[in-house]
Every structure is written in C-alpha cells, then in structure tokens.
N, C-alpha and C. Protein backbone atom coordinates (compact mmCIF):
# COMPACT_ATOMS: atom_id res chain seq x y z
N UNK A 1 -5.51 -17.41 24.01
CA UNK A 1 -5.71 -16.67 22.77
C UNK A 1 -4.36 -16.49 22.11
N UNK A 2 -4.24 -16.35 20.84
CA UNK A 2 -3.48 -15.96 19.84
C UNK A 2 -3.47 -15.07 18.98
N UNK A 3 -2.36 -14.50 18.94
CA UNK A 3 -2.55 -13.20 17.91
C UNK A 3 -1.47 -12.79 17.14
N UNK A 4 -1.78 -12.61 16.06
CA UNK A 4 -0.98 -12.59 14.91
C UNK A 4 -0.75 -10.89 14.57
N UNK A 5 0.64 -9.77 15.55
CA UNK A 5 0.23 -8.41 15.01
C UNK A 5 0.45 -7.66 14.09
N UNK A 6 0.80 -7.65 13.02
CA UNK A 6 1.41 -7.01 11.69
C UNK A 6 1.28 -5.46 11.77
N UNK A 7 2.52 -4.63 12.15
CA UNK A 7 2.16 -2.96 12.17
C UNK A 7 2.10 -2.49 10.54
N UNK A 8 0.75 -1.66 10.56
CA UNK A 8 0.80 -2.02 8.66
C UNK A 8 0.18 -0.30 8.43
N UNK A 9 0.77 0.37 7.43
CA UNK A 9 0.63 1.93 6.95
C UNK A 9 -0.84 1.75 6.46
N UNK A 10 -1.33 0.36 6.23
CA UNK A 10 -2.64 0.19 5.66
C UNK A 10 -3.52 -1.17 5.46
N UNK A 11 -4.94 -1.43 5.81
CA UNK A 11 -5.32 -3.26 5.84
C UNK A 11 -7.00 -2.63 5.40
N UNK A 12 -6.97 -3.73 5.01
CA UNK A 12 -8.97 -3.61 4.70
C UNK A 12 -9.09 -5.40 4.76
N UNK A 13 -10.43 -5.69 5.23
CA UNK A 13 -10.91 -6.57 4.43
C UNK A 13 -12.30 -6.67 3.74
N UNK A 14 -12.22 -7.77 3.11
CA UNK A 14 -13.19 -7.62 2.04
C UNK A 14 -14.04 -8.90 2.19
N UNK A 15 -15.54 -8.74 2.28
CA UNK A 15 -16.24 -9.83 1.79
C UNK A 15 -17.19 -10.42 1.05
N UNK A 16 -17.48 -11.19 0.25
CA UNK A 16 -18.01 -11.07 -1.35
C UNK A 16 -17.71 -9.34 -1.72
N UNK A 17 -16.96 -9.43 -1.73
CA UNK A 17 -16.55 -7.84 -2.55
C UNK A 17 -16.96 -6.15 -2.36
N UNK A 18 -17.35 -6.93 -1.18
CA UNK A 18 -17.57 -5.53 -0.23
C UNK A 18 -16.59 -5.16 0.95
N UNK A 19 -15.87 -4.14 1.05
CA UNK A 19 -15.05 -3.59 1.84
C UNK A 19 -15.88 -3.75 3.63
N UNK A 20 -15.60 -4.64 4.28
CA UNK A 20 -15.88 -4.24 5.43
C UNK A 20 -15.40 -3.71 7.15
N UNK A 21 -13.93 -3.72 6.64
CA UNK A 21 -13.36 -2.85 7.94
C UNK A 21 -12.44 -2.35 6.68
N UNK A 22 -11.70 -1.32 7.79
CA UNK A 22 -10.40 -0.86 6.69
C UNK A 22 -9.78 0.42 7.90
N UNK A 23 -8.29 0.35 7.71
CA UNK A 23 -7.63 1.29 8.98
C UNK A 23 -6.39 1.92 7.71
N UNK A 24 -5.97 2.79 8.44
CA UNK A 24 -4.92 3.39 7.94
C UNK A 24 -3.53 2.97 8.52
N UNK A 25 -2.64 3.86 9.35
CA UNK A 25 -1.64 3.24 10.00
C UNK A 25 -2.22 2.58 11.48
N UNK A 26 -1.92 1.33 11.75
CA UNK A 26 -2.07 0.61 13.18
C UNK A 26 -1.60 -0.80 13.07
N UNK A 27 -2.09 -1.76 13.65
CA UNK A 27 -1.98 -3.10 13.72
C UNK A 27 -3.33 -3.64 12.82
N UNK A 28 -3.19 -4.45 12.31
CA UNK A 28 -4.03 -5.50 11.69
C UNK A 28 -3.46 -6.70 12.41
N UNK A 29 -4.73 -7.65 12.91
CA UNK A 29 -4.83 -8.15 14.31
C UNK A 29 -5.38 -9.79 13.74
N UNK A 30 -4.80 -11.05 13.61
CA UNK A 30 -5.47 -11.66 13.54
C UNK A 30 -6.03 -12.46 14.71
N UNK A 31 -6.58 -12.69 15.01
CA UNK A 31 -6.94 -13.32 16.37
C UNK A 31 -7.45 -15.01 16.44
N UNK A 32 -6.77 -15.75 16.66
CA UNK A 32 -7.34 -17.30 17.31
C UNK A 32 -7.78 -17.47 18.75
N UNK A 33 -8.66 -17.53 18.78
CA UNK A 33 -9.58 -18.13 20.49
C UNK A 33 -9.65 -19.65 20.48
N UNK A 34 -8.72 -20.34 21.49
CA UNK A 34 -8.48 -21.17 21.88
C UNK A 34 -10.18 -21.39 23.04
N UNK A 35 -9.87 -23.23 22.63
CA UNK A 35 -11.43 -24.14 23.52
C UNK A 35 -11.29 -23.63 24.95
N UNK A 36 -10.04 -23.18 25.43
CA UNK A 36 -10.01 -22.83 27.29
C UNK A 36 -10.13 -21.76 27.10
N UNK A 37 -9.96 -20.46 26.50
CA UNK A 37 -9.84 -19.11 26.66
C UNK A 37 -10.92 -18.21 27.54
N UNK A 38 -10.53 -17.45 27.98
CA UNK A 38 -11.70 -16.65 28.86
C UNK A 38 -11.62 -14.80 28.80
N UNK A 39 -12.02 -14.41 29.09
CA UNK A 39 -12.44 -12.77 29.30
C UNK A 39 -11.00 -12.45 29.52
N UNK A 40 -10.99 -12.80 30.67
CA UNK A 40 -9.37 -12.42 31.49
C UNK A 40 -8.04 -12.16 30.56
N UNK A 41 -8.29 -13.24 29.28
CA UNK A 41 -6.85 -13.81 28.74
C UNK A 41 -7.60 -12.48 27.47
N UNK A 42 -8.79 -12.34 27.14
CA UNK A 42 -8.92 -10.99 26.45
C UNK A 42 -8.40 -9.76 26.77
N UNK A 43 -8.68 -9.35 27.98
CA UNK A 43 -8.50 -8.28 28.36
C UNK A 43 -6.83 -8.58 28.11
N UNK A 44 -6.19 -9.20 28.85
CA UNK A 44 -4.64 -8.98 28.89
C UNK A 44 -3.85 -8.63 27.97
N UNK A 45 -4.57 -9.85 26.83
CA UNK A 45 -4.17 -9.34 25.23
C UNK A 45 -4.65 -8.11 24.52
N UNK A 46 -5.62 -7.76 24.93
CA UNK A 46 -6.27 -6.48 24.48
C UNK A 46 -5.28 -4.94 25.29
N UNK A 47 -4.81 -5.54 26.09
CA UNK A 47 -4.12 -4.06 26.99
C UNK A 47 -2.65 -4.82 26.26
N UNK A 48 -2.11 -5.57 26.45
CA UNK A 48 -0.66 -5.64 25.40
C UNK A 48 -0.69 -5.52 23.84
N UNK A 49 -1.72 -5.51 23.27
CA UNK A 49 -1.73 -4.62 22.15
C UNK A 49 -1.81 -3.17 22.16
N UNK A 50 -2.78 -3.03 23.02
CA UNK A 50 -3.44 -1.55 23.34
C UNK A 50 -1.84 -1.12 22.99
N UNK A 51 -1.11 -1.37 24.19
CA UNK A 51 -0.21 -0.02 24.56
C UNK A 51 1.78 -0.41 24.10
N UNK A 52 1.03 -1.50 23.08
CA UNK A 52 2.40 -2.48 22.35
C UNK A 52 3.17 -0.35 21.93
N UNK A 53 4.58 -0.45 21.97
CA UNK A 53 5.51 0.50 21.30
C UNK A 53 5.93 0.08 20.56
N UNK A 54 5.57 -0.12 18.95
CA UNK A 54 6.66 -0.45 18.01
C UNK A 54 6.35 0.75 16.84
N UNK A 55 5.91 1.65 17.31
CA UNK A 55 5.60 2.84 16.06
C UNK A 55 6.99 3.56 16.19
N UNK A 56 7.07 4.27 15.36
CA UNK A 56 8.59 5.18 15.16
C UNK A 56 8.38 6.53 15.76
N UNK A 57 9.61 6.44 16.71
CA UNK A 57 9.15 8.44 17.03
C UNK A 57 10.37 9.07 16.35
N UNK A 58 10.47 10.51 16.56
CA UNK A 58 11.08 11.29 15.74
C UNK A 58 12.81 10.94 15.71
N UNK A 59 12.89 9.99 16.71
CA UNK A 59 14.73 9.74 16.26
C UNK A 59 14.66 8.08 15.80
N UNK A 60 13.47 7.36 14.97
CA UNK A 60 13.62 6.33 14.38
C UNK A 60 13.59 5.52 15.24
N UNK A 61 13.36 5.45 16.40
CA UNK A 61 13.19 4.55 17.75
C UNK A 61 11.63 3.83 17.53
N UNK A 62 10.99 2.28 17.80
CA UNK A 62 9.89 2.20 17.77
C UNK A 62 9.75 2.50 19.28
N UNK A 63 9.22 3.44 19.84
CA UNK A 63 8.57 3.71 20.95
C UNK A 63 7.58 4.51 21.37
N UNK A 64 6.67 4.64 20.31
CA UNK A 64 4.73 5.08 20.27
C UNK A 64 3.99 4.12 20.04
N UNK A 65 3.25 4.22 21.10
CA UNK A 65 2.52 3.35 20.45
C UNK A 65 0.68 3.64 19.98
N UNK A 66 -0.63 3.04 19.84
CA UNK A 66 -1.16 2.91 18.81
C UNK A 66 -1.73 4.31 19.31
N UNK A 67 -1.96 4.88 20.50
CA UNK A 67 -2.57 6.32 20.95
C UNK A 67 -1.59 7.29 20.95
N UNK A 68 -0.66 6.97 20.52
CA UNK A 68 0.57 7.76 20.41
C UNK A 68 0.36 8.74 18.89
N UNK A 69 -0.25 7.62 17.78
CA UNK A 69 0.14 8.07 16.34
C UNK A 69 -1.40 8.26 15.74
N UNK A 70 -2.53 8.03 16.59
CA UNK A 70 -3.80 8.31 16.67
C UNK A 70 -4.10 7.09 15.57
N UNK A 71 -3.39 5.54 15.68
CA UNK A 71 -3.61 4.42 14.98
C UNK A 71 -4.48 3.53 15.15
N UNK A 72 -5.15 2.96 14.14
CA UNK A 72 -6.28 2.18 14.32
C UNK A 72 -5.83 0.44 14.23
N UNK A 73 -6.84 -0.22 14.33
CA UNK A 73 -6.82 -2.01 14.48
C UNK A 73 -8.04 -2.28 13.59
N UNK A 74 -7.41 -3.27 12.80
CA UNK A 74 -8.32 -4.14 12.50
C UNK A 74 -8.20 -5.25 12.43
N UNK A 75 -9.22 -6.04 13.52
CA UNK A 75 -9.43 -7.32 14.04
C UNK A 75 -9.45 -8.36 13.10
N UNK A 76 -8.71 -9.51 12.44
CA UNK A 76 -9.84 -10.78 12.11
C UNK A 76 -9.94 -12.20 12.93
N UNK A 77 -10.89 -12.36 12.84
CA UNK A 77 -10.91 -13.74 13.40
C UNK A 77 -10.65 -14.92 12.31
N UNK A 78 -9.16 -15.79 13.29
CA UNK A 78 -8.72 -16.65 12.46
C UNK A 78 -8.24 -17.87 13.44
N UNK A 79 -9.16 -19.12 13.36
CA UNK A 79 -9.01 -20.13 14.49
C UNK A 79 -7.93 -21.24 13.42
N UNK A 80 -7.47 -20.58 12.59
CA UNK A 80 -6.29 -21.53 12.01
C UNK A 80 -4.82 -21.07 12.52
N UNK A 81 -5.15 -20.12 13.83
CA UNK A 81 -3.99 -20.05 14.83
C UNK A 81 -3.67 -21.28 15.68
N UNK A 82 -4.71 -21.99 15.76
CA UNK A 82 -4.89 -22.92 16.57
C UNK A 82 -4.52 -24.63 15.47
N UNK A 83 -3.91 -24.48 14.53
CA UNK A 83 -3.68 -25.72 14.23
C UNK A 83 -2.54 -26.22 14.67
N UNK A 84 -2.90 -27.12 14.77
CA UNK A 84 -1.71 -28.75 15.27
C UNK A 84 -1.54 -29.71 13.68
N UNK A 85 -0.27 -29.18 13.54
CA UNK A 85 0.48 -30.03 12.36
C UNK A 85 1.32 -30.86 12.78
N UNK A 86 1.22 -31.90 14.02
CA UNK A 86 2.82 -32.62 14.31
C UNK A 86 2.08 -33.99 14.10
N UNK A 87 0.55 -33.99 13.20
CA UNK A 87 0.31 -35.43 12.93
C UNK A 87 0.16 -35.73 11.20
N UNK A 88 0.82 -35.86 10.77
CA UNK A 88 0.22 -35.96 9.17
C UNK A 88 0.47 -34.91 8.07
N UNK A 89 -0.44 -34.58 7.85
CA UNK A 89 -0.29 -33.75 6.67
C UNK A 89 -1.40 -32.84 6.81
N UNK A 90 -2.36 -32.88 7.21
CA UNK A 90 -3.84 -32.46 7.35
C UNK A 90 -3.91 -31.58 9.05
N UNK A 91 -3.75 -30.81 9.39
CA UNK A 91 -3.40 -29.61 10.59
C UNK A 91 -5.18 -30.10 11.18
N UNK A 92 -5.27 -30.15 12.51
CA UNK A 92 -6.12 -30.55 13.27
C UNK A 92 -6.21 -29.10 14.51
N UNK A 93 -7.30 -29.05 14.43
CA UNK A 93 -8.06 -28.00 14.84
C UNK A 93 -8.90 -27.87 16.47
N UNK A 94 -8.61 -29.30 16.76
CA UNK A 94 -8.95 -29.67 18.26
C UNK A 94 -8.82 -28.59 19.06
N UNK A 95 -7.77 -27.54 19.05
CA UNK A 95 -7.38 -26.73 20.64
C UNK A 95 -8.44 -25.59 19.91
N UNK A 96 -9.14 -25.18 18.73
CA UNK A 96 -9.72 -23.86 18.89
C UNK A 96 -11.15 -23.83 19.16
N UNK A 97 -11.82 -22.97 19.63
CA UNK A 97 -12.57 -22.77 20.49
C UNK A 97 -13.67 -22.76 19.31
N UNK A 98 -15.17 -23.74 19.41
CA UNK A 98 -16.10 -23.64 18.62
C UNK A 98 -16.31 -22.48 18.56
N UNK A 99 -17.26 -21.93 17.85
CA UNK A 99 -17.35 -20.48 17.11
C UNK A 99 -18.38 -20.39 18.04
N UNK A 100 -19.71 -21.22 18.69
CA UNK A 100 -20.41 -20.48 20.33
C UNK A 100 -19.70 -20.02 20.90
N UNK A 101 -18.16 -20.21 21.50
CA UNK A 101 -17.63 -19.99 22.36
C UNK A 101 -16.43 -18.92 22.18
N UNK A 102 -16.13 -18.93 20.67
CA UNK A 102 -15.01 -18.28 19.67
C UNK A 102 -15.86 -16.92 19.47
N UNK A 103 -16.80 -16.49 18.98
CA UNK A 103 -17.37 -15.16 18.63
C UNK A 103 -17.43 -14.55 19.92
N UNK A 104 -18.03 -14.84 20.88
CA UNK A 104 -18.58 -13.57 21.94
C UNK A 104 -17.00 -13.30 22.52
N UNK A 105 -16.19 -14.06 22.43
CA UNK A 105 -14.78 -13.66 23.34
C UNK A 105 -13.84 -12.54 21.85
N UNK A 106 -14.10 -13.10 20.71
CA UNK A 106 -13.57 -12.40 19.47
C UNK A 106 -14.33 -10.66 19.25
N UNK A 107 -15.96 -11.12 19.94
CA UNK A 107 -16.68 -9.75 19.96
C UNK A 107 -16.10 -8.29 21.52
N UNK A 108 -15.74 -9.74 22.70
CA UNK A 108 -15.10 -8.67 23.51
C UNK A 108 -14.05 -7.97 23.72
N UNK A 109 -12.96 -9.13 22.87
CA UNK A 109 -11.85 -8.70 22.58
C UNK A 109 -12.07 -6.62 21.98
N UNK A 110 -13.12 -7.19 21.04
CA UNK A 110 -12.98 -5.72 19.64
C UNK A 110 -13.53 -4.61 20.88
N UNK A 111 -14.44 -5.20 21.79
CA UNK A 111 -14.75 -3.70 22.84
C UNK A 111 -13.89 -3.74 23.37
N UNK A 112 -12.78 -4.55 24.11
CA UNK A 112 -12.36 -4.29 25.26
C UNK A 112 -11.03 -2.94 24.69
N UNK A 113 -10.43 -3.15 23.07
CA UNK A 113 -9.86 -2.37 22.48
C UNK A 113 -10.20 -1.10 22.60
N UNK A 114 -11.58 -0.78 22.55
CA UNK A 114 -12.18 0.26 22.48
C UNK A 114 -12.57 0.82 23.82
N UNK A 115 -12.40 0.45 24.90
CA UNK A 115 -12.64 1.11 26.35
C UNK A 115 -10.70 1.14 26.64
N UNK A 116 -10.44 0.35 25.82
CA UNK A 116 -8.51 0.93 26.69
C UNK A 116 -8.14 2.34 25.53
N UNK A 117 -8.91 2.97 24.83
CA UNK A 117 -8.92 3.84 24.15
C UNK A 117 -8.46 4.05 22.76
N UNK A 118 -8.62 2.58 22.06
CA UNK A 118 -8.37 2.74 20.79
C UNK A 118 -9.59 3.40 20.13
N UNK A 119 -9.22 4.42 19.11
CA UNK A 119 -10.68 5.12 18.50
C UNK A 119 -11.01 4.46 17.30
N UNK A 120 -10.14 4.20 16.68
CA UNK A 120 -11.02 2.84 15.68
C UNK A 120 -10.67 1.55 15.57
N UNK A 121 -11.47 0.79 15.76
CA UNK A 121 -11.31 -0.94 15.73
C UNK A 121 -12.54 -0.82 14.74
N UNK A 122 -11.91 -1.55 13.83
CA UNK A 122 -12.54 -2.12 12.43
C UNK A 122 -12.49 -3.77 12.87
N UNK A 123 -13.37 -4.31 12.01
CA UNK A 123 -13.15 -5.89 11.70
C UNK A 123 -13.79 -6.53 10.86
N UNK A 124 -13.61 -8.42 10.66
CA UNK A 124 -14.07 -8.38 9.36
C UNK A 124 -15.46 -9.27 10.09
N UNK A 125 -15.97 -10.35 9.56
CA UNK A 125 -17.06 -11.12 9.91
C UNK A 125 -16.92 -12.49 9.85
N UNK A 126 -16.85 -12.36 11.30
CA UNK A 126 -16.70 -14.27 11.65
C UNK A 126 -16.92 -15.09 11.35
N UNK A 127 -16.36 -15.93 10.67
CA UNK A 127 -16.59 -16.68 10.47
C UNK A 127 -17.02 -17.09 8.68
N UNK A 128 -16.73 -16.03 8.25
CA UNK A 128 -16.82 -15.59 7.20
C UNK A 128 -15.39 -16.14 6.02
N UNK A 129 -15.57 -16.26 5.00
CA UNK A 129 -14.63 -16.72 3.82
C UNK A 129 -14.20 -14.70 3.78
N UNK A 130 -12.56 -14.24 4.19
CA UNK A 130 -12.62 -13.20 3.75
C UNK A 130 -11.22 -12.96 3.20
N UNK A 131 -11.05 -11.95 2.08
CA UNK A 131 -9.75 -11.23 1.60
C UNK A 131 -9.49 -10.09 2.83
N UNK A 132 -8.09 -10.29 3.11
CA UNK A 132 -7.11 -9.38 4.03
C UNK A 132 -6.28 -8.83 2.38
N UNK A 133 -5.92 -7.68 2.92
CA UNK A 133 -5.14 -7.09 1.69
C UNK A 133 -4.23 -6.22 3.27
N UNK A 134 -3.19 -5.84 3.19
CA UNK A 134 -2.60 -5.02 4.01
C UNK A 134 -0.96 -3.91 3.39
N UNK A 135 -0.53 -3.39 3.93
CA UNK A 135 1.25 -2.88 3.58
C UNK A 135 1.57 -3.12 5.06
N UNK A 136 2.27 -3.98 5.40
CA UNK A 136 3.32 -4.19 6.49
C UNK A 136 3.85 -3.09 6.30
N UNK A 137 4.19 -2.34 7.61
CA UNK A 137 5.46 -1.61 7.76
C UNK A 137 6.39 -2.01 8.57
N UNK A 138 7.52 -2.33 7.75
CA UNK A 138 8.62 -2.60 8.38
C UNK A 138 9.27 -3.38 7.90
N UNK A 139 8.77 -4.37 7.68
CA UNK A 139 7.71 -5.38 8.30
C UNK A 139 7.94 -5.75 9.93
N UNK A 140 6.83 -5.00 10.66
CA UNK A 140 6.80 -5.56 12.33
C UNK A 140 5.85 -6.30 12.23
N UNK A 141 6.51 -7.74 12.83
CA UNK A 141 5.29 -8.89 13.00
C UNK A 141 5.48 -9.11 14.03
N UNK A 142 4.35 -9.44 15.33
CA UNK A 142 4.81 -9.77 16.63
C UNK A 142 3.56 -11.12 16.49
N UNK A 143 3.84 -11.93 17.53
CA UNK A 143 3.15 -13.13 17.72
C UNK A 143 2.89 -13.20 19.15
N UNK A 144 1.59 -13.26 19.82
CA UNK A 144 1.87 -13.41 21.46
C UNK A 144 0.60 -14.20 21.46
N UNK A 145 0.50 -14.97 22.62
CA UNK A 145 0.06 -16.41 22.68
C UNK A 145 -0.39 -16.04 24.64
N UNK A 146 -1.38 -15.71 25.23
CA UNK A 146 -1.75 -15.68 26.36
C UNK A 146 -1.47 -16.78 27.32
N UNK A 147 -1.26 -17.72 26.70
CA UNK A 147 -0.42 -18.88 27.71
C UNK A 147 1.12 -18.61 27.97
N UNK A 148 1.87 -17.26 27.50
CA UNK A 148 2.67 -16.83 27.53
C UNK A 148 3.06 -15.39 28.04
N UNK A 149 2.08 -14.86 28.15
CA UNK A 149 2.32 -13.68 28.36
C UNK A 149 2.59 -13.37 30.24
C-alpha cells in the first residue's frame, strides 16, 4: 500500500457536487492498494498514521499526534499511486490492485483507523470521479509505501 499524508487545517471532498466527507484539522489520506497488498500491510499503515507526530505542541515542536489534537482523516482512494512511468509517456497501472481486490482492503483500512481510535474518518467514494479541495498545513507531506516500512 501507498499513501499520500498531507497534515491539512482543512479537506472535503466532493462528488457531482455534493460534499461527501469533510474534516477539520488532521491528515487527508490518499491511499493506493497495490495487486499484492493484504490486511497486515493495512493495519501497519493504519497504526503509522494512527499515531504519526507531526502536529505542533505548545513549544512549536511537531510532536502530537492525530489523538493528541482530537484530529480527523479523510481517506481517498487513489490507485494512480501505483503508476509506472519509466515506459513512454502513458503511466501503466499494472502494480494496482483491481478495484475487487482494491475496495474491501481501502474499506478496512477506513475501520481499522477507527478501532486504533481515530473518532472521525471521513471518505470519498471509490472509485468515483472526485474534487479534493484541502489547506495543507505547513505544508507536511509524508509519503510511506508498506514495502518500506
């Protein structure tokens, strides 16, 4: 799995023009599920977000993190984590995980957030054409890749 984390004061997304997740201060989460991925490589990524420290405590240090500042997530699913551009011009999509196999691990990911005690996980709809709107703060962008962690 792949994940794209942006710490943001604010994210919604939108589809045909309806608002359907939306958080205040937390991570906005994009997520790629790779064709090998499994539960296991969820959970791991789901507890290194969970308890990621890059929020600010009172001497300007990032070291709170998302239960720290009572911060929320909102998930999207985005298997254009998974492109391979080292042929052409046209990015090939081979390593991401069909959407049978891409949704139920993208759906456990969003619980497994929610049993390590995040209180709101928002998200948008799979598979879906959607607008992300967000405010980076910071801008903190982290990138972590479960074949790495």
């Amino acid at each position: 799995m792949k994940a794209v984390i942006q710490r943001v004061s604010q994210a919604a997304v939108t589809v045909d023009g309806t608002i359907q997740g939306k958080i205040g201060m937390g991570f906005l989460v994009l997520l790629g599920v790779g064709k090998n991925d499994t539960e296991q490589q969820a959970d791991m990524l789901a507890s290194k977000i969970a308890g990621m420290r890059v929020f600010t405590d009172e001497n300007g240090k990032m070291n709170l993190s998302l239960d720290n500042i009572d911060g929320g997530v909102l998930v999207i699913s985005n298997f254009t984590l998974y492109a391979d551009c080292s042929h052409g011009k046209r990015p090939s999509f081979f390593d991401a995980a069909r959407p049978d196999t891409a949704q139920p691990l993208y759906e456990y990911f969003c619980r497994k957030l929610v049993s390590l005690g995040v209180k709101n996980v928002e998200r948008g709809i799979f598979g879906a054409d959607m607008q992300v709107e967000l405010l980076n703060d910071g801008p903190v962008t982290i990138i972590l890749d479960t074949d790495h962690l």
